[in-house]
Structures are given as structure tokens and as C-alpha cells.
PDB file of N, CA and C in Angstrom:
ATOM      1  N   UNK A   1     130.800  73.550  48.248  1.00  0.00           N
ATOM      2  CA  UNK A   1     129.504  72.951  48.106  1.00  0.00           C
ATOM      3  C   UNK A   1     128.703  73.733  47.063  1.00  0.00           C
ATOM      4  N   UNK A   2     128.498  72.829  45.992  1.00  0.00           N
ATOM      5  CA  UNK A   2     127.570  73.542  45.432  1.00  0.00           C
ATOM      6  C   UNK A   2     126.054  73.866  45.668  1.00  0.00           C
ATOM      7  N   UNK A   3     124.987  74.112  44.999  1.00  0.00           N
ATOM      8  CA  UNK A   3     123.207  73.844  45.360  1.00  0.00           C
ATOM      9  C   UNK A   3     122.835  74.803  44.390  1.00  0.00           C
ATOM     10  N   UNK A   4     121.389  74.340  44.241  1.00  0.00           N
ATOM     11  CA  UNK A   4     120.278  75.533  43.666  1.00  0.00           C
ATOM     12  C   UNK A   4     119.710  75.791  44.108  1.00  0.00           C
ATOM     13  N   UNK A   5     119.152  77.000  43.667  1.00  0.00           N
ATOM     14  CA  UNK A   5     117.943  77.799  44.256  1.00  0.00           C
ATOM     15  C   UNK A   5     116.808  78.024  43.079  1.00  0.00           C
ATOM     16  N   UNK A   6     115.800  76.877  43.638  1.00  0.00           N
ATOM     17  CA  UNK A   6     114.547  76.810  42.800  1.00  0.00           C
ATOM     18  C   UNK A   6     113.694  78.181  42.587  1.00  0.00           C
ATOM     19  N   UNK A   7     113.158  78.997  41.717  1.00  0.00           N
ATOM     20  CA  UNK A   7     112.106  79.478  41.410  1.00  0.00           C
ATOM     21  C   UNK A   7     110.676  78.521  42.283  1.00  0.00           C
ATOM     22  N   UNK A   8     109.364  79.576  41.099  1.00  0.00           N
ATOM     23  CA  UNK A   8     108.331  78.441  41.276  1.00  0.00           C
ATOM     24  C   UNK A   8     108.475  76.765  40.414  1.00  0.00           C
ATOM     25  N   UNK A   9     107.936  75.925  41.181  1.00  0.00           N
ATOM     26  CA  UNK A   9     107.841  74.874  40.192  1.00  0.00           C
ATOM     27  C   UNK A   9     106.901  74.840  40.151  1.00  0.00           C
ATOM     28  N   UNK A  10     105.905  74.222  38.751  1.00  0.00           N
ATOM     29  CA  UNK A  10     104.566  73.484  38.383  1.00  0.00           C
ATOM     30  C   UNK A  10     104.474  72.175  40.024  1.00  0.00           C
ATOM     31  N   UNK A  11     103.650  72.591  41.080  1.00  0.00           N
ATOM     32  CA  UNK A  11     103.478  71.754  41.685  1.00  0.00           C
ATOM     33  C   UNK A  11     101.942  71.918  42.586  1.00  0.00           C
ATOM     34  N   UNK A  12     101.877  71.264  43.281  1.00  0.00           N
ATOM     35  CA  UNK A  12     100.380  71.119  43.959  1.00  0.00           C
ATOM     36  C   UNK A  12     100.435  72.356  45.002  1.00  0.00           C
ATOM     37  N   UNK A  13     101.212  72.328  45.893  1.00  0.00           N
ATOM     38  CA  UNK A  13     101.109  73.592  46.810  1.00  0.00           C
ATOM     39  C   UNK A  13     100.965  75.110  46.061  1.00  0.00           C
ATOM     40  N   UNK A  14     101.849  75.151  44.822  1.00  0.00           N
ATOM     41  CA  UNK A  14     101.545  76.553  43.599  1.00  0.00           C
ATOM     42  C   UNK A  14      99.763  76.431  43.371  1.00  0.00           C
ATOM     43  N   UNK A  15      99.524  75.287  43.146  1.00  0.00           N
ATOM     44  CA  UNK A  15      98.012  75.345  42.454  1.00  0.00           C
ATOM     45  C   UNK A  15      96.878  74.925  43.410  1.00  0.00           C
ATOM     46  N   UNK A  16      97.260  74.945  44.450  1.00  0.00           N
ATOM     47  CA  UNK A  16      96.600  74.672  45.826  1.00  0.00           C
ATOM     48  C   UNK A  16      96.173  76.166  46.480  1.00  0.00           C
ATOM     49  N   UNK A  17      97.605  76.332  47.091  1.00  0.00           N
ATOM     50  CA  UNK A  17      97.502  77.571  47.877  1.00  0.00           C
ATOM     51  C   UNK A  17      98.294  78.599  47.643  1.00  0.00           C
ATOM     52  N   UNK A  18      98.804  79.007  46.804  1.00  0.00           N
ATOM     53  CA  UNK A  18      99.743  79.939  46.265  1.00  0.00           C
ATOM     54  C   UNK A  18      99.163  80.474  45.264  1.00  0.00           C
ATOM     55  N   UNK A  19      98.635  79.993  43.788  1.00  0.00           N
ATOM     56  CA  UNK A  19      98.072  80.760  43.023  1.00  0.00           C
ATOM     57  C   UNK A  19      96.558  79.558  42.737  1.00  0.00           C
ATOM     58  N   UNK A  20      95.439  80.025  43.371  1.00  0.00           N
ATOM     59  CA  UNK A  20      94.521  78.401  43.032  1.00  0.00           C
ATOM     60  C   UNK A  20      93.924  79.463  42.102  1.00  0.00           C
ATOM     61  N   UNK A  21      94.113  80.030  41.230  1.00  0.00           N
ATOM     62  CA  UNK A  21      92.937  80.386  39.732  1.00  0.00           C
ATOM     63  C   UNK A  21      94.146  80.597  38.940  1.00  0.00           C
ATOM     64  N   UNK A  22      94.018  80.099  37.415  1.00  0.00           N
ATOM     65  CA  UNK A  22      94.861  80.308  36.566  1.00  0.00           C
ATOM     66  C   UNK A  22      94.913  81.644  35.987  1.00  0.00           C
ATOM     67  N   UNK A  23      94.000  82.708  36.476  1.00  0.00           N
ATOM     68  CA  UNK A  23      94.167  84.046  36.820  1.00  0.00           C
ATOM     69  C   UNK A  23      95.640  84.338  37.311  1.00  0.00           C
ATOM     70  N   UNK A  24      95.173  84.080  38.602  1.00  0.00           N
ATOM     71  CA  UNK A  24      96.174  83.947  40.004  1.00  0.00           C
ATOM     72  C   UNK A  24      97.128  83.818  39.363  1.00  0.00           C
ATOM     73  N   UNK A  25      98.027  82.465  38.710  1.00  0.00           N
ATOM     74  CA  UNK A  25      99.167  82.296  38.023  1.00  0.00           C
ATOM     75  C   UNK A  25      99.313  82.994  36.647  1.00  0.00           C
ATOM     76  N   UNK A  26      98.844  83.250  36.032  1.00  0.00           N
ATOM     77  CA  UNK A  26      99.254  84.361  34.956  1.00  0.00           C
ATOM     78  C   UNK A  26      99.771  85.814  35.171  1.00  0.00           C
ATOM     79  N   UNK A  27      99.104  86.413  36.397  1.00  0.00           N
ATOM     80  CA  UNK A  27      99.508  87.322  36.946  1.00  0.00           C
ATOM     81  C   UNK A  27     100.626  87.141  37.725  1.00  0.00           C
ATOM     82  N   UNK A  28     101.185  86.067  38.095  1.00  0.00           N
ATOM     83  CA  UNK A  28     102.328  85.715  38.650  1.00  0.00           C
ATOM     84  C   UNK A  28     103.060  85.942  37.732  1.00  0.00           C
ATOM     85  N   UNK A  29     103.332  85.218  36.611  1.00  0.00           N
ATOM     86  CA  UNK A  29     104.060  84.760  35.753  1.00  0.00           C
ATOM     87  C   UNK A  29     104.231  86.071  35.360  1.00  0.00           C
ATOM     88  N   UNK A  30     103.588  86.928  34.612  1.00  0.00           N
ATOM     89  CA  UNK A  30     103.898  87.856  33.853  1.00  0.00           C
ATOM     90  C   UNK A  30     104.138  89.058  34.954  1.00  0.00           C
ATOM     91  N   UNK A  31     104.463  88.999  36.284  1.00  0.00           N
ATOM     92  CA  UNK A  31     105.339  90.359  36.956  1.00  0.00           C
ATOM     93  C   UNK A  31     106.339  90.170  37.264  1.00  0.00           C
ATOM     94  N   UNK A  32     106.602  88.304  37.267  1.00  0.00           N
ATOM     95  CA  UNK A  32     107.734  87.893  37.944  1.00  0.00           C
ATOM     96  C   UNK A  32     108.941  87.479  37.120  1.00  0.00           C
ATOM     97  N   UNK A  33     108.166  86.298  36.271  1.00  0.00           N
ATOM     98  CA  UNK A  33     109.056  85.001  35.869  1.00  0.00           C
ATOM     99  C   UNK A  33     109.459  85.773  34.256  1.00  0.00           C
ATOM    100  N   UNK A  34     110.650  85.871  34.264  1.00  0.00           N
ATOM    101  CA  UNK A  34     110.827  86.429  32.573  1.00  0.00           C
ATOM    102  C   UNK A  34     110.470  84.924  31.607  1.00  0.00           C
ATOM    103  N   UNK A  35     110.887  84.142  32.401  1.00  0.00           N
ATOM    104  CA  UNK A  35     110.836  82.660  31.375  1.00  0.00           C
ATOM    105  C   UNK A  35     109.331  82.210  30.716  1.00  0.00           C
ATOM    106  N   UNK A  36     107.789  83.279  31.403  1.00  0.00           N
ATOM    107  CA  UNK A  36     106.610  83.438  30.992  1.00  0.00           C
ATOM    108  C   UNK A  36     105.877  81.924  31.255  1.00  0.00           C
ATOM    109  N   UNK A  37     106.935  81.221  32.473  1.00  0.00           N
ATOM    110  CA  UNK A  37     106.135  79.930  32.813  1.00  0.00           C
ATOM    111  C   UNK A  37     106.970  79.612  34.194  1.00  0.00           C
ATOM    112  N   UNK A  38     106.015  78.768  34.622  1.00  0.00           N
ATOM    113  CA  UNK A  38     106.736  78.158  35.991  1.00  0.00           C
ATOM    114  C   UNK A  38     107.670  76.979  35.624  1.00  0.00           C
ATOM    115  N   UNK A  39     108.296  76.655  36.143  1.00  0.00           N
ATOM    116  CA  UNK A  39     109.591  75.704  36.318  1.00  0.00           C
ATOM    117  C   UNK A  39     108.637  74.175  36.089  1.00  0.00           C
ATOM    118  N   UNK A  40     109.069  73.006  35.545  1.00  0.00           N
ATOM    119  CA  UNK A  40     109.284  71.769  35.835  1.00  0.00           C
ATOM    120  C   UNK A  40     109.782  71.062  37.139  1.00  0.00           C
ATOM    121  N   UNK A  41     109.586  70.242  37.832  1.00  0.00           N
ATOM    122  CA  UNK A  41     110.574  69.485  38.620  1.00  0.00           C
ATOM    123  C   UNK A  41     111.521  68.941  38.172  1.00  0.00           C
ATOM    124  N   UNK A  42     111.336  68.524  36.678  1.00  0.00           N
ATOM    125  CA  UNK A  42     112.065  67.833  35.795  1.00  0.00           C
ATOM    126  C   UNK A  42     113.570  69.045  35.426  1.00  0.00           C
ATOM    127  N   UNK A  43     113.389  70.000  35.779  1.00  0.00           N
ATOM    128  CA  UNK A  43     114.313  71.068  35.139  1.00  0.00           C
ATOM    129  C   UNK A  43     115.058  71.104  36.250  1.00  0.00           C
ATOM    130  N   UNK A  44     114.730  71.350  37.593  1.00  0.00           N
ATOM    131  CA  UNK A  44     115.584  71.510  38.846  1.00  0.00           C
ATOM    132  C   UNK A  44     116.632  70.022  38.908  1.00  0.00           C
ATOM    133  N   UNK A  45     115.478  68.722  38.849  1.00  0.00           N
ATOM    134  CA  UNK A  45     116.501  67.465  38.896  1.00  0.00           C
ATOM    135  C   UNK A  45     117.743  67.773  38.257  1.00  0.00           C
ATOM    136  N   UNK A  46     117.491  68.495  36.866  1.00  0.00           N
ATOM    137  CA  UNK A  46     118.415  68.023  35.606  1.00  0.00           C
ATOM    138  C   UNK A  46     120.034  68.534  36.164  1.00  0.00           C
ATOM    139  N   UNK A  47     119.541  69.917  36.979  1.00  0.00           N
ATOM    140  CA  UNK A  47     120.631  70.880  37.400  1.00  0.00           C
ATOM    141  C   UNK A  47     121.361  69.951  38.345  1.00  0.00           C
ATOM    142  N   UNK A  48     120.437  69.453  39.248  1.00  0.00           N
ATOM    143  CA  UNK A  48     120.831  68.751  40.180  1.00  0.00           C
ATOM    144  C   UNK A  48     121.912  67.764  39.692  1.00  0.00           C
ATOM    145  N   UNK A  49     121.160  66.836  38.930  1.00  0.00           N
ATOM    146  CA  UNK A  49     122.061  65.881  38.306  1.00  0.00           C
ATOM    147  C   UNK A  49     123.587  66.249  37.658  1.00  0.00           C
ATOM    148  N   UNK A  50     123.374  67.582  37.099  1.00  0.00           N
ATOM    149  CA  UNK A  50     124.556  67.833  36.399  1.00  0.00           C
ATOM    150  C   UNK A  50     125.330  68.437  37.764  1.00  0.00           C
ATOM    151  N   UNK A  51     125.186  69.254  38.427  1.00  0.00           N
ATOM    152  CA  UNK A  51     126.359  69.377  39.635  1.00  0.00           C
ATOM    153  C   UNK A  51     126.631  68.006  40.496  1.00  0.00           C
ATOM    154  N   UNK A  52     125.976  67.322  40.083  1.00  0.00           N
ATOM    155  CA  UNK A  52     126.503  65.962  40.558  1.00  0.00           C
ATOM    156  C   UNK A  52     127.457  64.971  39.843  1.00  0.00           C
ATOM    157  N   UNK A  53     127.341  65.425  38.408  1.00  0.00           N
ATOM    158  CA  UNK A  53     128.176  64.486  37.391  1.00  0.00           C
ATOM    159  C   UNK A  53     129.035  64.466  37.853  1.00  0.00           C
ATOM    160  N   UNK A  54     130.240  64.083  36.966  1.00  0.00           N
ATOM    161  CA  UNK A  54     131.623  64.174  36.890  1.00  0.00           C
ATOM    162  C   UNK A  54     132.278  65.791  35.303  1.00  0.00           C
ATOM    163  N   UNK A  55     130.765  65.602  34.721  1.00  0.00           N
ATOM    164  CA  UNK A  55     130.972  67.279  34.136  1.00  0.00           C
ATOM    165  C   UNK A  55     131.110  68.553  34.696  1.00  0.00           C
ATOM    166  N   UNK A  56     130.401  68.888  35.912  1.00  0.00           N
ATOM    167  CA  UNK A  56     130.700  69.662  37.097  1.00  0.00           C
ATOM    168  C   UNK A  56     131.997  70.050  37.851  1.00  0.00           C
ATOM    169  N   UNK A  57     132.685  69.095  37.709  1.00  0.00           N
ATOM    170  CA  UNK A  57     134.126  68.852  38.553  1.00  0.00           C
ATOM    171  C   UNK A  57     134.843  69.951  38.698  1.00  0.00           C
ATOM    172  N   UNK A  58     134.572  70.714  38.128  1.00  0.00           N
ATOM    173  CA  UNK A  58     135.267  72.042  38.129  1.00  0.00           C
ATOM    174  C   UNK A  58     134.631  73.220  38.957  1.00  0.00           C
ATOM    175  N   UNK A  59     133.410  72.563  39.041  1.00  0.00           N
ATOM    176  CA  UNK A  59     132.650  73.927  39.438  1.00  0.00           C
ATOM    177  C   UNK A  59     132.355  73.715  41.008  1.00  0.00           C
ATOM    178  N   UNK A  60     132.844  74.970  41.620  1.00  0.00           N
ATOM    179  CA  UNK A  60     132.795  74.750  43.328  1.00  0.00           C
ATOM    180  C   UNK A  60     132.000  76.026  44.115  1.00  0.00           C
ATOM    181  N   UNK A  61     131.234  76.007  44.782  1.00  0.00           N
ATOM    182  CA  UNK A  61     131.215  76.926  45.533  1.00  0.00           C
ATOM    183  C   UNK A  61     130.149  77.866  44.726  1.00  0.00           C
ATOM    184  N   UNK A  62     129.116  77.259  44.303  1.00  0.00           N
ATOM    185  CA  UNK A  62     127.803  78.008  43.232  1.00  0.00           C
ATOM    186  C   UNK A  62     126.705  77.464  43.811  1.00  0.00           C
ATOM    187  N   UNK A  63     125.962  78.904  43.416  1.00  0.00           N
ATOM    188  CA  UNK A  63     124.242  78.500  43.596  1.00  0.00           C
ATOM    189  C   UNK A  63     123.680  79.078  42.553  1.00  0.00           C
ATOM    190  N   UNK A  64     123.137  77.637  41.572  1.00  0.00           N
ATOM    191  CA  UNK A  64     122.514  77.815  40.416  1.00  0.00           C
ATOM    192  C   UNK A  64     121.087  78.357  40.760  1.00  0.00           C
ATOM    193  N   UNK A  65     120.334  79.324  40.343  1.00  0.00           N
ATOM    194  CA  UNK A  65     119.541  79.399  39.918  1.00  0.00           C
ATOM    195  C   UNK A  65     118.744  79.181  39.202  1.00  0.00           C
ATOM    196  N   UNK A  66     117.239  78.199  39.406  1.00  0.00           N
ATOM    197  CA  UNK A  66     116.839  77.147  38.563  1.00  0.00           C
ATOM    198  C   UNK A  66     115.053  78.035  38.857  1.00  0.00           C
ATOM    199  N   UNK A  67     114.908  79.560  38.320  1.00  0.00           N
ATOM    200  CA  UNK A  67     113.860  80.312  38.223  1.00  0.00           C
ATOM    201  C   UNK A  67     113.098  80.642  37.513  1.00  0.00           C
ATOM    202  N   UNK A  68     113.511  80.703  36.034  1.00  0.00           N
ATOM    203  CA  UNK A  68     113.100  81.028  35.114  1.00  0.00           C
ATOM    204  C   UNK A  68     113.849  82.350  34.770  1.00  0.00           C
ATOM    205  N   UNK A  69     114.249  83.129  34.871  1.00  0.00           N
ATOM    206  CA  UNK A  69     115.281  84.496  35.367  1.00  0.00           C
ATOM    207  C   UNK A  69     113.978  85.230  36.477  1.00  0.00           C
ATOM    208  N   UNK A  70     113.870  84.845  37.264  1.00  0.00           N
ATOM    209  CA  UNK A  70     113.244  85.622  38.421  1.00  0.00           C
ATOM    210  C   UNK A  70     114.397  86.912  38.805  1.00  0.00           C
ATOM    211  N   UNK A  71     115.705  85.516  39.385  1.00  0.00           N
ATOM    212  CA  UNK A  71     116.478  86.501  40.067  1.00  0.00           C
ATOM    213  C   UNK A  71     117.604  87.389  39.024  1.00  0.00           C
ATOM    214  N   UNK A  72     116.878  87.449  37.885  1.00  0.00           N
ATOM    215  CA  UNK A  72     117.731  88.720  37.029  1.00  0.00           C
ATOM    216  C   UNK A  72     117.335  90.107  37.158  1.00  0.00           C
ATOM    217  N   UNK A  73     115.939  89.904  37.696  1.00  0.00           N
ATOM    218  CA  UNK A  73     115.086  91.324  38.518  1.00  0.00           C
ATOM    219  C   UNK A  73     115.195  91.660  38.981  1.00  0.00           C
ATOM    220  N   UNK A  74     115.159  93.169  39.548  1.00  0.00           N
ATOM    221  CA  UNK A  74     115.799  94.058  40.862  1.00  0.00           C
ATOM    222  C   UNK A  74     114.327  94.679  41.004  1.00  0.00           C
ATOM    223  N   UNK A  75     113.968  95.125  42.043  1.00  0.00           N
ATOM    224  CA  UNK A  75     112.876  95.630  42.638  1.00  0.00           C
ATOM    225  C   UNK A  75     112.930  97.127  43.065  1.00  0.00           C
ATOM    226  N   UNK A  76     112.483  98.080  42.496  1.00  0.00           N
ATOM    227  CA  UNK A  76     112.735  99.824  42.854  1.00  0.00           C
ATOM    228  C   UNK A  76     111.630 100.230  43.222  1.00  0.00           C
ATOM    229  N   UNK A  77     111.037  99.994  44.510  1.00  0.00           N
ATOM    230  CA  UNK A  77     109.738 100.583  44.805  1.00  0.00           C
ATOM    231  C   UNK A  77     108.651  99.770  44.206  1.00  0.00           C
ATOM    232  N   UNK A  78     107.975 100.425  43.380  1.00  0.00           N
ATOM    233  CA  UNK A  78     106.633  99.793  42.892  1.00  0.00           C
ATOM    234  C   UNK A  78     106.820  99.706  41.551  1.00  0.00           C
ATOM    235  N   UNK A  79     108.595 100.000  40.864  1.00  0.00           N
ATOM    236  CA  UNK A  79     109.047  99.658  39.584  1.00  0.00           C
ATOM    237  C   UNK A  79     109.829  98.565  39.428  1.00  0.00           C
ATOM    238  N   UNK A  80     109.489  97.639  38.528  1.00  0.00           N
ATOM    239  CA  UNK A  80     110.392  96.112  38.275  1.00  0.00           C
ATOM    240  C   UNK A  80     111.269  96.589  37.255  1.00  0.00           C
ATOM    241  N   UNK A  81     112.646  96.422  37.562  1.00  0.00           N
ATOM    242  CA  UNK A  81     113.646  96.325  36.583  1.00  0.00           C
ATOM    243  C   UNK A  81     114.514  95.548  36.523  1.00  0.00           C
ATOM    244  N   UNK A  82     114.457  95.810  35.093  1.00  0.00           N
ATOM    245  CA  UNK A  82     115.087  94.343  34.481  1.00  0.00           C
ATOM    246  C   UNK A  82     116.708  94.411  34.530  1.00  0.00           C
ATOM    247  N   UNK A  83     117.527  93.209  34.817  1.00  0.00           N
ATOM    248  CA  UNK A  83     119.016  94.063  34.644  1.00  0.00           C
ATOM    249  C   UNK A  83     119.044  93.048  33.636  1.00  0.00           C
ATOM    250  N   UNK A  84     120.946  93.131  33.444  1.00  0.00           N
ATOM    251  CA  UNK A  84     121.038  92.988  31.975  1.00  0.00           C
ATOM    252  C   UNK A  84     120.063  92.526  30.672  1.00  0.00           C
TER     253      UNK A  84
END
């Protein structure tokens, strides 16, 4: 079985109650997201769609990451590092 694992997306609950000042989300963005923006919905579908093709067929047993490179970050205390 394949699946992803979404990051943030551009959505109402992010700009509701998660980050409600575009303060709030800039400071997100720039400790977290290397990609320096939040996700699309349109970007997660796309993944979606493609482990669904018949281009996929090969690929078994993955969880795409659809974050922006969130999860390329490792966390050392109160230091963010970056891996590769």
C-alpha cells in the first residue's frame, strides 16, 4: 500500500486556527518548511493521482512526502538541522 504524508496545506483551519496572522505563518514557514511556502491541495491530489496511475506500478510499499521538505529536518534540542 502506498500513501502520503501531507505537510501544511494553504487551507482554512492553517488560517483560522493554526497560524490566524500572516505573522503567525511566516514564522512558520521560515523555521519549518524549506520549500519557504505552504503546500497547495492541488500538489497533494497530483501525488495522489500519480500513485494511482498506471505510472506508479512499480512502486509499492511508500509514503510520499508531500511537505515542502519539512521532513528533511532533524530536530537537536533548540537547534534545527538540516540533513542532506
Amino acid at each position: 500500500m502506498n500513501r502520503t504524508a501531507p505537510g501544511r496545506l494553504e487551507s482554512r483551519p492553517i488560517h483560522e486556527r493554526l497560524h490566524p496572522t500572516q505573522a503567525s505563518r511566516e514564522a512558520c514557514i521560515a523555521a519549518h518548511i524549506p520549500a519557504g511556502r505552504f503546500g497547495a491541495a492541488e500538489e497533494g491530489a497530483a501525488v495522489i493521482c500519480f500513485l494511482a496511475s498506471a505510472s506508479a506500478r512499480c512502486v509499492r510499499g511508500v509514503t510520499l512526502p508531500v511537505d515542502g521538505g519539512t521532513v528533511r529536518r532533524s530536530f537537536c534540542g533548540d537547534r534545527v538541522v538540516r540533513a542532506g
